[in-house]
C-alpha atoms as a PDB file:
ATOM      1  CA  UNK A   1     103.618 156.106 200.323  1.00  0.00           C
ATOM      2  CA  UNK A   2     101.954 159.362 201.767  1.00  0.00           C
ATOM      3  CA  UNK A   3     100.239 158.559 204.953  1.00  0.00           C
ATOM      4  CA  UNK A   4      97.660 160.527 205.473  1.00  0.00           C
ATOM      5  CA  UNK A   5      96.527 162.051 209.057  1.00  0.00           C
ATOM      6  CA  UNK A   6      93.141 160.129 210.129  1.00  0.00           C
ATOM      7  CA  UNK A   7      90.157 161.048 210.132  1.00  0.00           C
ATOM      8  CA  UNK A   8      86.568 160.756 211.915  1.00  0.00           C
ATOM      9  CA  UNK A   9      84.733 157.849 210.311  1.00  0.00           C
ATOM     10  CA  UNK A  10      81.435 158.082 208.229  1.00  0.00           C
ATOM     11  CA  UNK A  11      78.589 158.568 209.748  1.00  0.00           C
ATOM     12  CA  UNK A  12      75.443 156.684 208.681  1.00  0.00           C
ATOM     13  CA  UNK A  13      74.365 159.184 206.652  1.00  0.00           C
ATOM     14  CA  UNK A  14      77.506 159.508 205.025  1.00  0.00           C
ATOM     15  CA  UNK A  15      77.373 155.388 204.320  1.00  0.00           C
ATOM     16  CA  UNK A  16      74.241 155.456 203.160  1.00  0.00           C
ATOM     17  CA  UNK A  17      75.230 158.224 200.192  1.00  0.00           C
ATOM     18  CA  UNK A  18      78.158 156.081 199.205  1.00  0.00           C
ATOM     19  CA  UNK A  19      75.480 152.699 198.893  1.00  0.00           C
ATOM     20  CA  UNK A  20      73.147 155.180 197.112  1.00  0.00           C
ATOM     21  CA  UNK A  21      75.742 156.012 194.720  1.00  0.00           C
ATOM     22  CA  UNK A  22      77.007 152.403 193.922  1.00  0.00           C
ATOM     23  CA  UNK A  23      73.625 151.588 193.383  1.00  0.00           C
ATOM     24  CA  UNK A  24      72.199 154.370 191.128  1.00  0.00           C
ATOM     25  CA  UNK A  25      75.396 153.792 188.991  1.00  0.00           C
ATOM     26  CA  UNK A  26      75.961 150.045 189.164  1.00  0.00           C
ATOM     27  CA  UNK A  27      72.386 148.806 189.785  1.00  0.00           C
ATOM     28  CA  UNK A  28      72.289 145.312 190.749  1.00  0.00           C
ATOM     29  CA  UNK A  29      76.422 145.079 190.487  1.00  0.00           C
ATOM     30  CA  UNK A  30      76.939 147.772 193.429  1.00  0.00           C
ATOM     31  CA  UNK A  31      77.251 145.384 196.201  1.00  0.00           C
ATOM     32  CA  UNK A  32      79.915 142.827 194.304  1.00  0.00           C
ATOM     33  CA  UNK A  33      81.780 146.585 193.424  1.00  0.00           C
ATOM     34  CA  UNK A  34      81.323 147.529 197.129  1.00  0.00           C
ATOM     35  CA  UNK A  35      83.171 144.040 197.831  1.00  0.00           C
ATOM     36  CA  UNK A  36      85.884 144.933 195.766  1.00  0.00           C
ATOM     37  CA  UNK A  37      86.695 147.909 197.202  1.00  0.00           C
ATOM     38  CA  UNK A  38      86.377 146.657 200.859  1.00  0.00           C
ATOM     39  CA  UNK A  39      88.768 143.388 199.636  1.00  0.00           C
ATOM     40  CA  UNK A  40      91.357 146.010 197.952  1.00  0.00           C
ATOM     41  CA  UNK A  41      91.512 147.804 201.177  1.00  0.00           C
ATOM     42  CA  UNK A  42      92.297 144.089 203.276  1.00  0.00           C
ATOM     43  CA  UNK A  43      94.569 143.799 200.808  1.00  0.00           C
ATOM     44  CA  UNK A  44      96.881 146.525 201.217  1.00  0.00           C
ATOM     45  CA  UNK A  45      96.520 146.488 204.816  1.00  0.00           C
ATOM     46  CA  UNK A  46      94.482 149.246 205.432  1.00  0.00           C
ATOM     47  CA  UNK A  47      91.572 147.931 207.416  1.00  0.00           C
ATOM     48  CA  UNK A  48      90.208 151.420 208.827  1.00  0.00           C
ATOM     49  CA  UNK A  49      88.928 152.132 204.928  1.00  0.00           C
ATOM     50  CA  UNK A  50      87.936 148.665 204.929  1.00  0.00           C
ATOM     51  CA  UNK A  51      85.335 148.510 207.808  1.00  0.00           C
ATOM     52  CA  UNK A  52      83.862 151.773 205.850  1.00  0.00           C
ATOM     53  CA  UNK A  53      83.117 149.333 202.913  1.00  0.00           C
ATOM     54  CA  UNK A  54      81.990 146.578 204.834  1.00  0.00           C
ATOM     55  CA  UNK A  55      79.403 148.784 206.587  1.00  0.00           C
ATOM     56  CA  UNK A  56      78.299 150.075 202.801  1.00  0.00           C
ATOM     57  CA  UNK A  57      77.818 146.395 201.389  1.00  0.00           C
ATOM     58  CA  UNK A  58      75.492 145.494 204.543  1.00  0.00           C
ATOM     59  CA  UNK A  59      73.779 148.609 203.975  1.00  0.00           C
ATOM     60  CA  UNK A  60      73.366 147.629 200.414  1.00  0.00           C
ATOM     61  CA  UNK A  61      72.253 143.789 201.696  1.00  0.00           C
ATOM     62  CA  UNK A  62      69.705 145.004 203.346  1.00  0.00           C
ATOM     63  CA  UNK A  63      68.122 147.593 201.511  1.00  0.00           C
ATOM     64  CA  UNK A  64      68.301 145.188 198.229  1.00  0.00           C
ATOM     65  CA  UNK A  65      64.964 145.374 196.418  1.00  0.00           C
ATOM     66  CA  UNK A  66      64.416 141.149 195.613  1.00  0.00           C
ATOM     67  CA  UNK A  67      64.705 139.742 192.158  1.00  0.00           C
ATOM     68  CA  UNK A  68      61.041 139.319 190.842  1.00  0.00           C
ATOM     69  CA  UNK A  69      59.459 136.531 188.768  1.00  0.00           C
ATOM     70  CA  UNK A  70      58.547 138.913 185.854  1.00  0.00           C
END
């Protein structure tokens, strides 16, 4: 495996682009596919990646318009 050099971690902005992605693309899915890609990373080991997508499923928590009644 090619190990790549590492680099400076996202900024907020930068985590805030990747939640607005997920969720212009996967709607209501984007934090369970934000999961998966922060449970991939435990899985392999590599936790820096990891934290990233932890910090974009509590963005996407708390800027999560609630379910309505209609």
């Amino acid at each position: 495996m090619i190990q790549l050099a590492p680099s400076a971690p996202p900024t907020s902005s930068e985590i805030q682009a990747m939640a607005g992605v997920l969720a212009r693309r996967y709607g209501p899915r984007a934090r369970e596919i934000a999961r998966n890609f922060l449970l991939e990373h435990l899985e392999i080991g590599d936790h820096a990646r990891a934290a990233v997508w932890e910090d974009v499923c509590v963005h996407l928590e708390q800027n999560a318009t609630p379910p309505t009644l209609s």
